[in-house]
Protein backbone atom coordinates (compact mmCIF):
# COMPACT_ATOMS: atom_id res chain seq x y z
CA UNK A 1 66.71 -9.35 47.84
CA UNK A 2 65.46 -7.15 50.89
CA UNK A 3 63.16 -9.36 53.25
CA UNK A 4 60.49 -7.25 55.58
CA UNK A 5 58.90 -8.40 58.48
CA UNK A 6 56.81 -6.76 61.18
CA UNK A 7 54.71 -7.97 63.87
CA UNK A 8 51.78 -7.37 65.43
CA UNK A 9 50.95 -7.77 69.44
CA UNK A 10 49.50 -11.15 70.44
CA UNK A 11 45.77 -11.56 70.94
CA UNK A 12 44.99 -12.72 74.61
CA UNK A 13 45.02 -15.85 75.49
CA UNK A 14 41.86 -17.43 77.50
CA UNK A 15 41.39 -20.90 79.55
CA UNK A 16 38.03 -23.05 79.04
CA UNK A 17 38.39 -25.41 81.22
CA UNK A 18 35.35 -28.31 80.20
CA UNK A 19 33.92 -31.20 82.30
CA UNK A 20 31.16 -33.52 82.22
CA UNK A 21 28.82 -35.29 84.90
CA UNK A 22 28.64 -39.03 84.84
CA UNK A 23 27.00 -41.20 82.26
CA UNK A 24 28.43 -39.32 79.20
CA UNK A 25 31.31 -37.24 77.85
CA UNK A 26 33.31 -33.67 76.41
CA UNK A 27 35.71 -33.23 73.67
CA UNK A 28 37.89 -31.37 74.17
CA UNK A 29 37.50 -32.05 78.10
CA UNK A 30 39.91 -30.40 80.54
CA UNK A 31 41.44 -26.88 79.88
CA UNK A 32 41.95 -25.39 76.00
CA UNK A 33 43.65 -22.74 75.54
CA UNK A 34 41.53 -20.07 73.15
CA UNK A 35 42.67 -16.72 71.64
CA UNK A 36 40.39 -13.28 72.16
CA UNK A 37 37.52 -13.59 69.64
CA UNK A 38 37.88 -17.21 68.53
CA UNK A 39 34.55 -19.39 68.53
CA UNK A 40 35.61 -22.74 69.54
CA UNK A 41 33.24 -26.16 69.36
CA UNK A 42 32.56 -28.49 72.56
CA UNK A 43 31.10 -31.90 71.95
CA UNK A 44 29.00 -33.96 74.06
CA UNK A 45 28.13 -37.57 73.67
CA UNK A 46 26.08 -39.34 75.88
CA UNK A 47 26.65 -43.24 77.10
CA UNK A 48 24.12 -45.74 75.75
CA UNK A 49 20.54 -45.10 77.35
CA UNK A 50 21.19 -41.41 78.32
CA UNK A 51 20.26 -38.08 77.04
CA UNK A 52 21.68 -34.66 77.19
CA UNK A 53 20.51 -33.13 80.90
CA UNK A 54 21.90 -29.55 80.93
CA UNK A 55 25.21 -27.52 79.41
CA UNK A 56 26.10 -24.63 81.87
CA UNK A 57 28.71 -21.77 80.50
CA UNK A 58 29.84 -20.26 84.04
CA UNK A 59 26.82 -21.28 86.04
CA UNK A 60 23.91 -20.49 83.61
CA UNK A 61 22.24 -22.98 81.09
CA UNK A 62 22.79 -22.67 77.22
CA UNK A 63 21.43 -25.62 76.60
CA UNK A 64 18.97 -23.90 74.73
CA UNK A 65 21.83 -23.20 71.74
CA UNK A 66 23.24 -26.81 71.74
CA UNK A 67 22.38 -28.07 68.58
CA UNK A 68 23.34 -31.89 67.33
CA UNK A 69 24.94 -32.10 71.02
CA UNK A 70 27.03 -29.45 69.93
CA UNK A 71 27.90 -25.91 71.56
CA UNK A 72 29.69 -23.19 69.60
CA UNK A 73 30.69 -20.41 72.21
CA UNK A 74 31.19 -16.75 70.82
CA UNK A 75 33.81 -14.59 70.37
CA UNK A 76 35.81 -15.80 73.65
CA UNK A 77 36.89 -12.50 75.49
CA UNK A 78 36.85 -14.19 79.44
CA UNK A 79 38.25 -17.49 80.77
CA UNK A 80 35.32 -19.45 81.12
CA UNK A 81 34.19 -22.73 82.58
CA UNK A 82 32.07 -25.44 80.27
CA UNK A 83 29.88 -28.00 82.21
CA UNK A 84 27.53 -30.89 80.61
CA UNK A 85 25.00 -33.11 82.87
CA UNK A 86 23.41 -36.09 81.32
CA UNK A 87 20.15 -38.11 82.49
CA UNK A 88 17.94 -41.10 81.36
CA UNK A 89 16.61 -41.25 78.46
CA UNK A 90 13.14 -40.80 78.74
CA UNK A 91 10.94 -44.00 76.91
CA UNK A 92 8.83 -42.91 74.13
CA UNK A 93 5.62 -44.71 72.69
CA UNK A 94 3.08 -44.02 69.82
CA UNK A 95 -0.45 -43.26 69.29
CA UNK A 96 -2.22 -44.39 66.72
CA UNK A 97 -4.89 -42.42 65.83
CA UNK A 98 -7.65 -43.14 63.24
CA UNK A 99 -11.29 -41.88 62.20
CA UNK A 100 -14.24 -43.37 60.72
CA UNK A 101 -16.02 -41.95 57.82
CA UNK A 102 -18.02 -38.49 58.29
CA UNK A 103 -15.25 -36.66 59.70
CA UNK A 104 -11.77 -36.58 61.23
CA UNK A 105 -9.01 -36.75 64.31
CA UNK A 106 -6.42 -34.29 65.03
CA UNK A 107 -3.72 -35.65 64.77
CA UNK A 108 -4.54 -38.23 62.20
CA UNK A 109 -1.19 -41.38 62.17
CA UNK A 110 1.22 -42.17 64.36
CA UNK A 111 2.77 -39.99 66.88
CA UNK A 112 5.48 -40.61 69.37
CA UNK A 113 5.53 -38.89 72.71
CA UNK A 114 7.14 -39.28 75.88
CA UNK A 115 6.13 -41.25 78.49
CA UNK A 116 4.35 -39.41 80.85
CA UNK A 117 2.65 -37.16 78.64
CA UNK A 118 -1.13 -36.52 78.26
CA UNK A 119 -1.68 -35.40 74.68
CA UNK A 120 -5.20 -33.99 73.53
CA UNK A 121 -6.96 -35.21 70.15
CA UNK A 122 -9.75 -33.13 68.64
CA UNK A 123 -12.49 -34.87 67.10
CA UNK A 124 -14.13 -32.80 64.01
CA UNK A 125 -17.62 -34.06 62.58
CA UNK A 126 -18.58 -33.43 58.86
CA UNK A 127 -21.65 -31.27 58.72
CA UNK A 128 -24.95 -32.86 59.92
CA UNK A 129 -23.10 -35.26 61.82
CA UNK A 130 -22.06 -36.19 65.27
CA UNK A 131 -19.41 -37.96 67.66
CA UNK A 132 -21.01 -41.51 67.85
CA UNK A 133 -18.22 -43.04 69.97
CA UNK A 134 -14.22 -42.72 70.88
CA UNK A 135 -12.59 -45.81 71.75
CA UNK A 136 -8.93 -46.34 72.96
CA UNK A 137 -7.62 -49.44 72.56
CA UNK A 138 -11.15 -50.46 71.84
CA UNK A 139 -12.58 -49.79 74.93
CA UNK A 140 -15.04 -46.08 74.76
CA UNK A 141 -14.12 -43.36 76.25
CA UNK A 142 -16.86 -41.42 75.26
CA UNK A 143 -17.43 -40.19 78.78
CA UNK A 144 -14.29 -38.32 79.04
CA UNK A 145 -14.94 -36.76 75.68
CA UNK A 146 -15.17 -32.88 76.34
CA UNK A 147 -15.95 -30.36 73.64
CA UNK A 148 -14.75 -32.90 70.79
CA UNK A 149 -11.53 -33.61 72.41
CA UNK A 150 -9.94 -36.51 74.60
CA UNK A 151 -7.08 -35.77 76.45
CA UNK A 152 -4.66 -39.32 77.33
CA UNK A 153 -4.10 -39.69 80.95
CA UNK A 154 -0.25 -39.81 81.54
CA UNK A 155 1.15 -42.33 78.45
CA UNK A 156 2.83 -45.38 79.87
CA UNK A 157 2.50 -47.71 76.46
CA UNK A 158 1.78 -47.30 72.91
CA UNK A 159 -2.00 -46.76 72.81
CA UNK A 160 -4.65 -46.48 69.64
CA UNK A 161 -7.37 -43.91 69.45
CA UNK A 162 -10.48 -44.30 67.22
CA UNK A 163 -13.50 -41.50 66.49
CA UNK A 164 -16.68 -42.59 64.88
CA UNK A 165 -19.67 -40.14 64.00
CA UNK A 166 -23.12 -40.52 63.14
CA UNK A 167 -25.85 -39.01 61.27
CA UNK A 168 -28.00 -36.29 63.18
CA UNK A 169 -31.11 -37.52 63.16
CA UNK A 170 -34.08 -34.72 62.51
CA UNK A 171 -35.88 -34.84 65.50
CA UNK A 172 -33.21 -34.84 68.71
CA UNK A 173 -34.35 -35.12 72.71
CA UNK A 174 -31.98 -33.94 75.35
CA UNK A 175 -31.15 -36.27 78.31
CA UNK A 176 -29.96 -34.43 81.31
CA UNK A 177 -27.97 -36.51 84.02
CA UNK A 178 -27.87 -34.88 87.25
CA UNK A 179 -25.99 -36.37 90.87
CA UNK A 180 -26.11 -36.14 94.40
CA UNK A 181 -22.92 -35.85 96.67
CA UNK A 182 -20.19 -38.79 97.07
CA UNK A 183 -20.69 -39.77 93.01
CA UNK A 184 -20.98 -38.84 89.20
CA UNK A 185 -22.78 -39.57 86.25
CA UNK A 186 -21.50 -39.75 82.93
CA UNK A 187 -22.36 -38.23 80.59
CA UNK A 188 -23.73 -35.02 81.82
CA UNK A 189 -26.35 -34.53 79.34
CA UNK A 190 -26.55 -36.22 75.95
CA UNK A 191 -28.54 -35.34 72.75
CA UNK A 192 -29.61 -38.00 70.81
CA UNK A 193 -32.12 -39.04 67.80
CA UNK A 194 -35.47 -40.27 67.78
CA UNK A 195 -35.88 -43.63 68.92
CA UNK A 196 -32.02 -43.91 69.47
CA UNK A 197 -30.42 -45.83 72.60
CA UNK A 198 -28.03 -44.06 75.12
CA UNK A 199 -26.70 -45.17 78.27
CA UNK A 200 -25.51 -43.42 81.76
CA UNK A 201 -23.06 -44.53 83.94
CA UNK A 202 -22.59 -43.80 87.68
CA UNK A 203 -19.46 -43.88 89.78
CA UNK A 204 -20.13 -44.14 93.20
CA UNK A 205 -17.09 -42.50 95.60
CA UNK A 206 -14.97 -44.54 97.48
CA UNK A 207 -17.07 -46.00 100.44
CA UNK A 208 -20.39 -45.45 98.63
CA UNK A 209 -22.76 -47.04 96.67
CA UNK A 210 -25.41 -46.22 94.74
CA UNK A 211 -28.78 -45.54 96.42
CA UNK A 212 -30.84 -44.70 93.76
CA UNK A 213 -31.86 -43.80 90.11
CA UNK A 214 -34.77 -41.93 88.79
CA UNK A 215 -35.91 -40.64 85.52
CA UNK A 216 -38.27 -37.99 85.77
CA UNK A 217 -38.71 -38.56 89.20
CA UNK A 218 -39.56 -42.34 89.19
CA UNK A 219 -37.05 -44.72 90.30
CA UNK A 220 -36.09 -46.85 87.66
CA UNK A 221 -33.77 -48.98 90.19
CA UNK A 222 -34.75 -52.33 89.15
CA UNK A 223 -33.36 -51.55 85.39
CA UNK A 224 -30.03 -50.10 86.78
CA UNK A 225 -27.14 -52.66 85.84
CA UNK A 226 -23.42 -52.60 86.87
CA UNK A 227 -24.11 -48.81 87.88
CA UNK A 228 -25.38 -48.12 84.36
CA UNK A 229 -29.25 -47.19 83.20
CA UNK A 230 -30.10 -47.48 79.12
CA UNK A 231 -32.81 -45.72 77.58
CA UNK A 232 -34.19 -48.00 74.92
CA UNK A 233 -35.78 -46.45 72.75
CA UNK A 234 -35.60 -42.55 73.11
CA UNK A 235 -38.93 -40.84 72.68
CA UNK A 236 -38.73 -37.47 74.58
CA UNK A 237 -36.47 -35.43 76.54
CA UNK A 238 -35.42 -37.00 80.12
CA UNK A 239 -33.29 -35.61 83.20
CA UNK A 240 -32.15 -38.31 85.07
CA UNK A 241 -30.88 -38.18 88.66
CA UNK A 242 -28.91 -40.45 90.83
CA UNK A 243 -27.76 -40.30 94.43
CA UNK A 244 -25.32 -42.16 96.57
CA UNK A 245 -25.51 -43.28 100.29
CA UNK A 246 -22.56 -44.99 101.93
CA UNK A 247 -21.22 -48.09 101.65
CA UNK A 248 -19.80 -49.52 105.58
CA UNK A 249 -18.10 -53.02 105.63
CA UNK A 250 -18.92 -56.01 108.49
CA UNK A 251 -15.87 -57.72 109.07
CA UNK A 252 -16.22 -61.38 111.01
CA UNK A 253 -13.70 -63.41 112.48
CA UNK A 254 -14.08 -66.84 114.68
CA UNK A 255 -11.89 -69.24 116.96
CA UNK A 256 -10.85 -72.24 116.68
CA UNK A 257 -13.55 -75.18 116.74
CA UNK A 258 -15.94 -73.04 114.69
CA UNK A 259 -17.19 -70.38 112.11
CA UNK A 260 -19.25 -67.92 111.30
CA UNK A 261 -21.28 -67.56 108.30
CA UNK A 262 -20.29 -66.20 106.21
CA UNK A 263 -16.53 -65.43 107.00
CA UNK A 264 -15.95 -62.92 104.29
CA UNK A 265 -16.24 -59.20 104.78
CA UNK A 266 -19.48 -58.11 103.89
CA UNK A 267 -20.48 -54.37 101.94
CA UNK A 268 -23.90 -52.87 102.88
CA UNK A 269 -25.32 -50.02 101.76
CA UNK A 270 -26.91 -47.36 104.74
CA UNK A 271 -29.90 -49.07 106.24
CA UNK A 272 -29.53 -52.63 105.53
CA UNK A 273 -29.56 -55.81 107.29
CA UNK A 274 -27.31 -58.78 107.84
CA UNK A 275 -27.74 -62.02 109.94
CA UNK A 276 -24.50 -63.70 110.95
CA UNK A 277 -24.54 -68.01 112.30
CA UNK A 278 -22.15 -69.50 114.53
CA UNK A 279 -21.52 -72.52 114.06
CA UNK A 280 -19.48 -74.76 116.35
CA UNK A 281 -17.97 -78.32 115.28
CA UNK A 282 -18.60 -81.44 117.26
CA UNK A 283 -18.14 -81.01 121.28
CA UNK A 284 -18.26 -77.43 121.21
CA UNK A 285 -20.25 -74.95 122.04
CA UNK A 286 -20.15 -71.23 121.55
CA UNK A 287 -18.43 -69.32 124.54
CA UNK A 288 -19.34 -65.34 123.56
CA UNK A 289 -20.13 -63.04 120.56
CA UNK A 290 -18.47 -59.68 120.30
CA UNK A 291 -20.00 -57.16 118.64
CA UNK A 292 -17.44 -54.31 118.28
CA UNK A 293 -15.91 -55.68 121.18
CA UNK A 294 -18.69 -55.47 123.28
CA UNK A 295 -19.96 -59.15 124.56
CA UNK A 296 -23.41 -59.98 123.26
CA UNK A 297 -23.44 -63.79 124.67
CA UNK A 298 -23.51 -66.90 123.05
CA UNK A 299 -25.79 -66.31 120.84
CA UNK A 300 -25.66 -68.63 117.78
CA UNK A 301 -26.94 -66.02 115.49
CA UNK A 302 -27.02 -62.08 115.28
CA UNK A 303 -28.65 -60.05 112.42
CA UNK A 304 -26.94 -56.28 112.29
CA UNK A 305 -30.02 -53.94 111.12
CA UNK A 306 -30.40 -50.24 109.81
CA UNK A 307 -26.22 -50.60 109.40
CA UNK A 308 -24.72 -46.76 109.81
CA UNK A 309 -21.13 -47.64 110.23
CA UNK A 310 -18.74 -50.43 109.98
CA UNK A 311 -18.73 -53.33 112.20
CA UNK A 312 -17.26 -55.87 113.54
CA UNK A 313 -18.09 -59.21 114.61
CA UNK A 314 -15.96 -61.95 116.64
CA UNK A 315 -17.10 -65.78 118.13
CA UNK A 316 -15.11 -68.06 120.51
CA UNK A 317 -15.59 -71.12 121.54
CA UNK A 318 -15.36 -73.58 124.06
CA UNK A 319 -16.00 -77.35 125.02
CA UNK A 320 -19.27 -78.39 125.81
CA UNK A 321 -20.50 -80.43 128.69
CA UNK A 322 -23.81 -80.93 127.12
CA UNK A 323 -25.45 -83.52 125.07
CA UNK A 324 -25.57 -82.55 121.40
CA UNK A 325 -26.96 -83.43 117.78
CA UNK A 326 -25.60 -82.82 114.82
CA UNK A 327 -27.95 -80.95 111.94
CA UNK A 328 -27.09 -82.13 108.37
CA UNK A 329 -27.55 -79.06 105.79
CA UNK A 330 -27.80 -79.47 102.01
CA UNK A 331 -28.94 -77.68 99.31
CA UNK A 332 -29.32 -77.96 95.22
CA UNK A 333 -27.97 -75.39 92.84
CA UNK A 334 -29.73 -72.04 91.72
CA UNK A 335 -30.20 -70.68 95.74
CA UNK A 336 -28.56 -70.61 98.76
CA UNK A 337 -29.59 -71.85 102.62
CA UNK A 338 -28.13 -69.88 105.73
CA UNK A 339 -26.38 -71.68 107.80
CA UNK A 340 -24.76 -73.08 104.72
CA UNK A 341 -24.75 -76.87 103.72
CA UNK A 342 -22.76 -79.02 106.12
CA UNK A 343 -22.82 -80.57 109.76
CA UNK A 344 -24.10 -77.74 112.13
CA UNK A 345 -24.00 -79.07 115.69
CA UNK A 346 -26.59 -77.69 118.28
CA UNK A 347 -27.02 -78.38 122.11
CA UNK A 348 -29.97 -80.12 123.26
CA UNK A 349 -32.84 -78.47 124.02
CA UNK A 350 -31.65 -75.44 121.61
CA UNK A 351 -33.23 -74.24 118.49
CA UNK A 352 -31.89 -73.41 115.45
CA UNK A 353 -33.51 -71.50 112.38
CA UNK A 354 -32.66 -71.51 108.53
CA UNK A 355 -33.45 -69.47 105.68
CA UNK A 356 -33.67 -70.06 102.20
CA UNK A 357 -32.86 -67.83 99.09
CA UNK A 358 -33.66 -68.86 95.33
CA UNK A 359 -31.46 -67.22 92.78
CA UNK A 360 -32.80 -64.49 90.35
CA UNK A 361 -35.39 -66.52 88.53
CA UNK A 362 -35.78 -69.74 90.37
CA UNK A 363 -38.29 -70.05 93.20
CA UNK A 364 -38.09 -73.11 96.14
CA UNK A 365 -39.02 -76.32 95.07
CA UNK A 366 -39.43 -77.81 98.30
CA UNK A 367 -37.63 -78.15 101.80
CA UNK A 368 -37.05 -81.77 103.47
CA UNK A 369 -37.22 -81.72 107.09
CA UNK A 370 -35.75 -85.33 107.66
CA UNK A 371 -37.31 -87.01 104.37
CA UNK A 372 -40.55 -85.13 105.00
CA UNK A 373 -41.28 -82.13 102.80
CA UNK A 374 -42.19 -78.83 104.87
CA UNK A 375 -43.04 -77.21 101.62
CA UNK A 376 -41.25 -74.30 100.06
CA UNK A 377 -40.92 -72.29 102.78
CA UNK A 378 -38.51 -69.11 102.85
CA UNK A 379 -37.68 -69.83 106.35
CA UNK A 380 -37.46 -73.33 108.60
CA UNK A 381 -37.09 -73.24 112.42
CA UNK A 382 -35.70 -76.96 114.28
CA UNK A 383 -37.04 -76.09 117.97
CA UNK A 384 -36.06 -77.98 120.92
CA UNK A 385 -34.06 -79.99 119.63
CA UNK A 386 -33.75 -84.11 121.28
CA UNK A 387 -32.81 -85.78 118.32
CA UNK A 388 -29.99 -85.52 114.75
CA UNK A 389 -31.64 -83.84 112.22
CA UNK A 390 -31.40 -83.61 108.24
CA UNK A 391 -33.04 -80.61 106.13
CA UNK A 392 -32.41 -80.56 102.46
CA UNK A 393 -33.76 -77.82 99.69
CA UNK A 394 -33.90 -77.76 96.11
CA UNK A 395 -34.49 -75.28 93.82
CA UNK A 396 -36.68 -74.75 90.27
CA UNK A 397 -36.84 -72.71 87.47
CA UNK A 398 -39.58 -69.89 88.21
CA UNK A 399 -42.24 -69.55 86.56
CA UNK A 400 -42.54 -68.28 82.75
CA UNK A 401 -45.71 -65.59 82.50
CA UNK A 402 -46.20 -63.95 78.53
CA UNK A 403 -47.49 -60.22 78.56
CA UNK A 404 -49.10 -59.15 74.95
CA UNK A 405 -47.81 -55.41 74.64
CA UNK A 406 -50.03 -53.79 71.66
CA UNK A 407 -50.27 -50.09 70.48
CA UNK A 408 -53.03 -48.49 68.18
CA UNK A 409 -51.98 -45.72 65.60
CA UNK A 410 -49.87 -43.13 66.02
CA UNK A 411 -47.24 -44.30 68.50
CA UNK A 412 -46.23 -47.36 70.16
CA UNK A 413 -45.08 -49.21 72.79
CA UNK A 414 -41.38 -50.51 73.91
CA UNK A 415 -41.15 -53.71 74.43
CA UNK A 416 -43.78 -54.37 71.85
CA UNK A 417 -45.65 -58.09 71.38
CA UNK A 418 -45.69 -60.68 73.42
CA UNK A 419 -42.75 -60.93 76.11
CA UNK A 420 -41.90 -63.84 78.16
CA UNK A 421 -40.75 -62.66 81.82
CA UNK A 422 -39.67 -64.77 84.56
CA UNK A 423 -42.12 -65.14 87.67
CA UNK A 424 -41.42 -62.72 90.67
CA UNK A 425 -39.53 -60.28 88.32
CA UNK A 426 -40.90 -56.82 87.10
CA UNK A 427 -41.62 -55.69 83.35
CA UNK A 428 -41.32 -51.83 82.44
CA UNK A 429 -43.25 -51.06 79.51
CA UNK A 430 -42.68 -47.34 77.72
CA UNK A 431 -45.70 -45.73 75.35
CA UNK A 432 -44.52 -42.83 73.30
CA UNK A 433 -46.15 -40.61 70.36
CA UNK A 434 -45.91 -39.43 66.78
CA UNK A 435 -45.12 -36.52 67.10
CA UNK A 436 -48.76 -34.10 67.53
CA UNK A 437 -50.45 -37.00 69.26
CA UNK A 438 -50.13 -38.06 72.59
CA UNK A 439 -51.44 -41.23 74.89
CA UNK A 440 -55.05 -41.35 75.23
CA UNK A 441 -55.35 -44.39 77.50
CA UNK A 442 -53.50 -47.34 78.38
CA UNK A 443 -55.34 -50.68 79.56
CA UNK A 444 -54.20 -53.32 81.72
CA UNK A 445 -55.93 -56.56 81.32
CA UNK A 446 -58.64 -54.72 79.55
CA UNK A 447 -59.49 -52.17 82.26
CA UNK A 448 -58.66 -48.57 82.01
CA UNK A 449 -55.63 -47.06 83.85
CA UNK A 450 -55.05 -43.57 82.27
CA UNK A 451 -52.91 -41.91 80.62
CA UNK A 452 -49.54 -42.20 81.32
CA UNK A 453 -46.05 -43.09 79.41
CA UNK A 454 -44.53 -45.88 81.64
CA UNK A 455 -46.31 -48.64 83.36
CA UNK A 456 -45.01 -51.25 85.34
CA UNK A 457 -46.12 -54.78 86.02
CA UNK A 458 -44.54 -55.53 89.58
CA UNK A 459 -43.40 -59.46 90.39
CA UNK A 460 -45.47 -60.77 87.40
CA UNK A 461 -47.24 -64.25 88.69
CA UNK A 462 -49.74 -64.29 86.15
CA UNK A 463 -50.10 -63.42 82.42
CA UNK A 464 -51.38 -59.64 81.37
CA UNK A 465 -52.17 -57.88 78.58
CA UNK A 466 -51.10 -53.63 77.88
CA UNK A 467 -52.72 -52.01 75.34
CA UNK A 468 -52.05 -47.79 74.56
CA UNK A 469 -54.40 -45.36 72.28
CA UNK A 470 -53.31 -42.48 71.15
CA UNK A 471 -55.22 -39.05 70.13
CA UNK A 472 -54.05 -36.10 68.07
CA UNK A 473 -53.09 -32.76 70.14
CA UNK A 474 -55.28 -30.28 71.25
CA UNK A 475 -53.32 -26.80 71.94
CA UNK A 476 -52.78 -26.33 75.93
CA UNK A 477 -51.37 -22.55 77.35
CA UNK A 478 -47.68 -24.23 78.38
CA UNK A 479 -47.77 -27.12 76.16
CA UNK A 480 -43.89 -26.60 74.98
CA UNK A 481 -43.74 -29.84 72.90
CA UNK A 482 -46.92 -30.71 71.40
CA UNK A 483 -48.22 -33.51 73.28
CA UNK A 484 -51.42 -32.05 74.53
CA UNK A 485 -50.51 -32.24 77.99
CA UNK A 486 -48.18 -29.88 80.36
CA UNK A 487 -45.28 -31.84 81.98
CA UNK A 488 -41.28 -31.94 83.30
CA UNK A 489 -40.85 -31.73 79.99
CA UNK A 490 -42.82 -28.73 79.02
CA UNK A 491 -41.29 -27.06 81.82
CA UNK A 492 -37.42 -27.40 80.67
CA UNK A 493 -38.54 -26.53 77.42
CA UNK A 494 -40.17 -23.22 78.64
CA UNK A 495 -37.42 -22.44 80.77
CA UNK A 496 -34.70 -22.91 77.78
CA UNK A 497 -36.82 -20.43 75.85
CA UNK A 498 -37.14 -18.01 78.64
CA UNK A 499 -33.64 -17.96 79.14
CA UNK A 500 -32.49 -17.84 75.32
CA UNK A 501 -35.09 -14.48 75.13
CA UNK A 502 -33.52 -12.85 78.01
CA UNK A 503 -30.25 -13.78 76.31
C-alpha cells in the first residue's frame, strides 16, 4: 500500500482576549485563541437583578447584534478585545387599559413598560359620539386629554386607564375658558349638549390665588368652589374668564408669657385685611410689637390692611407693675370670637374689643356681657376697664327663606320651583329658551325687571318670587343665534363665520 500525505500552510492564529464589568459574567473569559475566518460565540450572563449594559468589540458598541445575551463575531481576521458592562435592571409595571361602550383605547389590555416611561393612549369615539370622561385609577383626567390622547406622566406603579364616550347631543354650545397671568383653566374650551353640565377648573400658580371668575363678563365668584365653576344646565354658548392676584403669607410669632391670635401663618390674597390680638397671661403685660422688625408699641392689637407683600409680626412681653383683670372668653359652636375663648388679661384702665363671626349659615344668637345680653352684635368693645369681666356668644341656625322660581312656555328656569336658601346667602337663578324664542320679561316679586338671562337675589332675608315669559323671535341684522336679541354671543358666532369665509 502507498500512503500520500500533503499539507497545507496554517491559517493565522488570533487572540480575543474577553472581560466583563462587575455584577455579571463571559464565557469564554480571558484570552481564546481563534483561527483566520472562524466565527466564535461569547456568552454573557448577568447576576440576579441586573441587565445587559453594553458589549464593546475594540472600543465600539455591538450591542446592537447581541441576541439571547449572545455575540457571534465574524470571520476573525485581527486580534481583538471583547468587553461586557452590566447595570440594574430597570422595574417594569403594567397598564391596564379599558373602554366603555361606543368606542375604543389604543392600546386596549395590559401592557408592561418601564418605569419611567410616559406612554400615550388614543381614545377613538364611534360615530356620533364623544369622549365623556378618562379616568386613571379612577380619578379623571379629562383635563389633560389632548386631541383624544392621554399621555402617563413618568410610570412609577402599575396604573389603570379607562375611556368613556357619550352620545352627541343635536344641538351643542361651545364654552370657551380663557385666563389671566400666574394661572390656568382647564379645559380650554368644551362643547357640550343641550342642557348638559360641565365644569372648569382653575390652578392658581404658586403664590397666587384666585381673584376672580366671570362668565360673560359677570362675576360668578360666589358659585366658584375648590377653584372649580359648574354650569348647570347648559343653554347657550359661554366664554368664561378667570384671573389670579397673589397670594403673600403673615407669619406671627410671640414670647414667652403670651400669644398672639392666631399663631398660625396666615394666606391673603392682594388687598385684604387681617387683625392680630396679643394676649398676655396673668402679671404680664405686653412690652413691644414688631411689625417687620420695625417697633409699633405695645399695642394689644394690629389689623394689617390692603396686604401687598408678606409680613411679619412678633410680641414680647414683660411683667407688669399694674393692677389687672382677667376677661373670661367663651363661645358656642357654628362661629368664632377674636380674641379666642379663654382668660385674656388686660391692665386697668385699658380697653379691649372683640369680634364675632357666625359660620356659613348661622347668624349670632346673642352676646353676654357678664350675664347681661348686649344683643347679637358683630363687634363688642370692654372700655376702661376697673373690674373682671365675662362675655359669652352663641350661635343659631340662620334663617330658612323659600323663593318660588316659575317659567311660562317655551323655556324655563334653573333652579326651577320652590328653593329653600339659607338667610344672608345669595341665589343665582338662570332663564333660557326653546330654541326661536327668547326671554320676554322676568318679574321679581311681581314687578317687572327686564329681560335678562341671570338674576340674582343677593343675602336673601325675606321670601321672593321669579317668574320669566318668553316670546317667539323676531329677525334682528346680527342676530347669529336666533334669540331676537344681539349679544356676546352673537358676536363669537359672527366672528367664527367671518373667519371660516375668509378661510
Amino acid at each position: 500500500q502507498t500512503i500520500s500525505v500533503t499539507f497545507k500552510e496554517a491559517p493565522p492564529e488570533y487572540t480575543i482576549s474577553a472581560t466583563s464589568g462587575d455584577h455579571g459574567g463571559i464565557a469564554p473569559s480571558g484570552d481564546t485563541i481563534a483561527y483566520e475566518g472562524d466565527t466564535p460565540t461569547f456568552t454573557f450572563t448577568p447576576d440576579t437583578g441586573y441587565m445587559l449594559d453594553d458589549v464593546t468589540v475594540d472600543g465600539t458598541s455591538v450591542v446592537s447584534s447581541v441576541t439571547g445575551n449572545k455575540y457571534t463575531f465574524p470571520s476573525v481576521s485581527a486580534n481583538q478585545t471583547l468587553h461586557v458592562t452590566f447595570k440594574e435592571t430597570v422595574p417594569t409595571y403594567t397598564i391596564t387599559a379599558t373602554a366603555g361602550s361606543h368606542g375604543s383605547i389604543s392600546t386596549s389590555g395590559t401592557s408592561t413598560v418601564n418605569e419611567g416611561d410616559t406612554p400615550t393612549f388614543t381614545f377613538t369615539p364611534s360615530s356620533g359620539y364623544a369622549i365623556d370622561d378618562v379616568t386613571v385609577n379612577g380619578t379623571s383626567v379629562l383635563g389633560d386629554v389632548a386631541g383624544n390622547t392621554y399621555t402617563f406622566p413618568s410610570v412609577n406603579a402599575n396604573q389603570t386607564i379607562h375611556a368613556t364616550f357619550e352620545e352627541i347631543p343635536s344641538v351643542q354650545y361651545t364654552i370657551t375658558g380663557t385666563s389671566g397671568e400666574n394661572g390656568s383653566i382647564s379645559p380650554e374650551s368644551k362643547t357640550v349638549g343641550e342642557g348638559d353640565t360641565t365644569t372648569f377648573t382653575f390652578t392658581p400658580d404658586a403664590g397666587y390665588i384666585v381673584e376672580d371668575v366671570t362668565v360673560d363678563g359677570v362675576s360668578v365668584m360666589d358659585d366658584v368652589t375648590d377653584n372649580a365653576y359648574t354650569f348647570a344646565p347648559v343653554h347657550g354658548e359661554h366664554i368664561i374668564r378667570v384671573t389670579f392676584k397673589n397670594q403673600y403669607a403673615i407669619i406671627p410669632t410671640s414670647g414667652e408669657n403670651g400669644s398672639i391670635s392666631p399663631s398660625g401663618q396666615v394666606l391673603l390674597g392682594k388687598g385684604s385685611s387681617w387683625r392680630f390680638t396679643m394676649n398676655p397671661v396673668s402679671g404680664y403685660e405686653v412690652e413691644d410689637v414688631e411689625v417687620d422688625g420695625n417697633s409699633v408699641g405695645p399695642v394689644a392689637e394690629y389689623t394689617f390692611t390692603d396686604v401687598s407683600s408678606d409680613h411679619e409680626i412678633s410680641v414680647r412681653f414683660k411683667p407688669s407693675t399694674e393692677k389687672q383683670y382677667v376677661i373670661t372668653v367663651s363661645s358656642g359652636e357654628n362661629g368664632d370670637i377674636n380674641p379666642p375663648p379663654g382668660a385674656i388679661v388686660v391692665n386697668e384702665g385699658a380697653s379691649r374689643r372683640f369680634t364675632i363671626a357666625p359660620d356659613d349659615g348661622y347668624a349670632v344668637e346673642d352676646v353676654l356681657v357678664d350675664g347681661v345680653s348686649v344683643g347679637p352684635v358683630p363687634e363688642y368693645v370692654l372700655t376702661n376697664l376697673s373690674a373682671d369681666h365675662q362675655i359669652s356668644v352663641t350661635f343659631k341656625l340662620g334663617g330658612r327663606y323659600t323663593i318660588k322660581a316659575t317659567s311660562g312656555s317655551h323655556g324655563g328656569i334653573e333652579p326651577s320651583g320652590t328653593i329653600e336658601v339659607k338667610e344672608g346667602v345669595d341665589q343665582k337663578f338662570t332663564m333660557y329658551a326653546d330654541y326661536g324664542y327668547t326671554v320676554e320679561n322676568v318679574f321679581i316679586d311681581g314687578d317687572l325687571v327686564g329681560a335678562m338671562h341671570i338674576y340674582t337675589f343677593s343675602s336673601v332675608s325675606a321670601d321672593h318670587e321669579i317668574h320669566v315669559v318668553f316670546r317667539q323671535n323676531t329677525c334682528v341684522p346680527g342676530d347669529a343665534d336666533g334669540d331676537g336679541q344681539v349679544g356676546l354671543e352673537d358676536v363669537i358666532l359672527n366672528l367664527r363665520m367671518l373667519t371660516d369665509t375668509e378661510n
